[in-house]
C-alpha atoms as a PDB file:
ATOM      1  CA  UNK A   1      -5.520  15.895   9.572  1.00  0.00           C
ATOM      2  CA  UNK A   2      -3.376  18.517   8.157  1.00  0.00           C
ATOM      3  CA  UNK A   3      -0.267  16.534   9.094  1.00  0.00           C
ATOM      4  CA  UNK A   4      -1.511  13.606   7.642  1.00  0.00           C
ATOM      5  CA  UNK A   5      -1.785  15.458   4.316  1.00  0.00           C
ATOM      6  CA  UNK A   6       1.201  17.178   4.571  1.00  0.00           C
ATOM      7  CA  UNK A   7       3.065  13.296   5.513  1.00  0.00           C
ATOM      8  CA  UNK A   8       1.178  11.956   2.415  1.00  0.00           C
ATOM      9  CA  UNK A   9       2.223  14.603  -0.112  1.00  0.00           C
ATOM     10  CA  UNK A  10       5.665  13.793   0.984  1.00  0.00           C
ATOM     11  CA  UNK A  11       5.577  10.266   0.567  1.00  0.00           C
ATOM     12  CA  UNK A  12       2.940  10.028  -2.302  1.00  0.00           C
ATOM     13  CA  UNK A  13       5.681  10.296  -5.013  1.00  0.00           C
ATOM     14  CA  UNK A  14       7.120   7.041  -4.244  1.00  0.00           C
ATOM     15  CA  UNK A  15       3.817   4.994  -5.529  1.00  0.00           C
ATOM     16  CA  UNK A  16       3.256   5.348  -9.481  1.00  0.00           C
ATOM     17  CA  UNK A  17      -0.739   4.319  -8.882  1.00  0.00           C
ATOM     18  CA  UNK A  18      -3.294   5.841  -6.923  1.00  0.00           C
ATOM     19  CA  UNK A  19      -4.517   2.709  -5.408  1.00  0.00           C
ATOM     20  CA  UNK A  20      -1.218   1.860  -3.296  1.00  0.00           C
ATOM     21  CA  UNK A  21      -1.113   5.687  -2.606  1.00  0.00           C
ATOM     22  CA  UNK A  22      -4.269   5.628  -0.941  1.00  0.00           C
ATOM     23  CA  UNK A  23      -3.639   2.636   0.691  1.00  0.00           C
ATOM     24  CA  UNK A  24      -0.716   4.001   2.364  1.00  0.00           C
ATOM     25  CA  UNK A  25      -2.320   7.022   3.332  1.00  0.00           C
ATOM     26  CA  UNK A  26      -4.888   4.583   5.005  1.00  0.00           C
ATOM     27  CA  UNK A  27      -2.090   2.768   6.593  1.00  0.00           C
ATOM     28  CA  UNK A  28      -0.184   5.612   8.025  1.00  0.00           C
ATOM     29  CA  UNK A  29      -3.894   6.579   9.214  1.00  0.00           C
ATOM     30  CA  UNK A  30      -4.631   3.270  11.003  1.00  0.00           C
ATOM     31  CA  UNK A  31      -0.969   3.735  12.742  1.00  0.00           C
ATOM     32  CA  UNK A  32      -1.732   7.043  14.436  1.00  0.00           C
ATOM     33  CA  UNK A  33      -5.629   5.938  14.865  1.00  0.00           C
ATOM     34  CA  UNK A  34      -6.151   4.852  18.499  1.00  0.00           C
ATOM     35  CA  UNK A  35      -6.259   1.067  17.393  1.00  0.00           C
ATOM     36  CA  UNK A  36      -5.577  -1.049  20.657  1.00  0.00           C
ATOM     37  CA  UNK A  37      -3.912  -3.158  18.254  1.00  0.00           C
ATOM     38  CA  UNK A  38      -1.840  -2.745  15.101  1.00  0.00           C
ATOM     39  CA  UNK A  39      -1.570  -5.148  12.549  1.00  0.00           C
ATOM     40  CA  UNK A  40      -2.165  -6.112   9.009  1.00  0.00           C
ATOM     41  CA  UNK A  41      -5.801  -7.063  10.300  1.00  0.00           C
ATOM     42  CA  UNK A  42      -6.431  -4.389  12.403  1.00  0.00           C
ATOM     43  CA  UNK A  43      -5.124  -1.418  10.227  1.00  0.00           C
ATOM     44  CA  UNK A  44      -7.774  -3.524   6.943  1.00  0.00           C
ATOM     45  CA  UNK A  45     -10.116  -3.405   8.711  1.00  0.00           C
ATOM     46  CA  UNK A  46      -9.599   0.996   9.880  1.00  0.00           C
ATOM     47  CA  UNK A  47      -9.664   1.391   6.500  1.00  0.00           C
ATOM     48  CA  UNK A  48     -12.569  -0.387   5.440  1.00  0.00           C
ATOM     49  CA  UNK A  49     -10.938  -3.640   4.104  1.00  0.00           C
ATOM     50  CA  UNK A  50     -12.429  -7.254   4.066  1.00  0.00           C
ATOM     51  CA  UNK A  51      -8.878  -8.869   4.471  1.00  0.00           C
ATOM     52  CA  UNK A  52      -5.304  -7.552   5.439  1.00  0.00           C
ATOM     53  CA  UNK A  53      -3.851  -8.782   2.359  1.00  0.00           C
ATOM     54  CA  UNK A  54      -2.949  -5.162   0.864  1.00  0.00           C
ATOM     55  CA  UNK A  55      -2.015  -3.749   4.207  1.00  0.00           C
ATOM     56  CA  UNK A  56       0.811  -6.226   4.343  1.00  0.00           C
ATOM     57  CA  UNK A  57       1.508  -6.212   1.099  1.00  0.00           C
ATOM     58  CA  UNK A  58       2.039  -2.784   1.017  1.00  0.00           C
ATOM     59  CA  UNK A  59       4.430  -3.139   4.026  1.00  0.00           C
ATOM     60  CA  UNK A  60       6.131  -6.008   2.515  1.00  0.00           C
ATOM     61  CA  UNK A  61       7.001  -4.725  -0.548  1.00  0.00           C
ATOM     62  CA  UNK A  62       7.476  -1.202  -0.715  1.00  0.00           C
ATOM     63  CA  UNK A  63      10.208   0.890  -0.276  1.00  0.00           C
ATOM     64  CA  UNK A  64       9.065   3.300   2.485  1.00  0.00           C
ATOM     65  CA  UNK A  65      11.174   6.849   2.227  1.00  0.00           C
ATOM     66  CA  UNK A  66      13.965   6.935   5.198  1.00  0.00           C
END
């Protein structure tokens, strides 16, 4: 958990609202999770989402640090 944190600090400048910032922190979450699969739907519904429309927005659109 303390990585995650420490990954999320790093990478939560790059969002200007809190709302995609927690949704990538839920993202990156749902890729480490033990998911069988990993996909927009999938990595929704980890986090508690009724559709994968933000997850793949989020991995659409944004500019991910390199």
């Amino acid at each position: 958990m303390a990585e995650l944190d420490s990954l999320c600090d790093r990478i939560g400048g790059r969002f200007r609202r809190a709302e995609p910032r927690a949704r990538a922190r839920e993202y990156v979450s749902g890729l480490v999770a033990g998911l069988e699969r990993k996909n927009g739907w999938t990595l929704a519904e980890q986090a508690g989402e009724v559709g994968p429309d933000g997850m793949q927005r989020l991995a659409r659109l944004r500019q991910w640090p390199r």
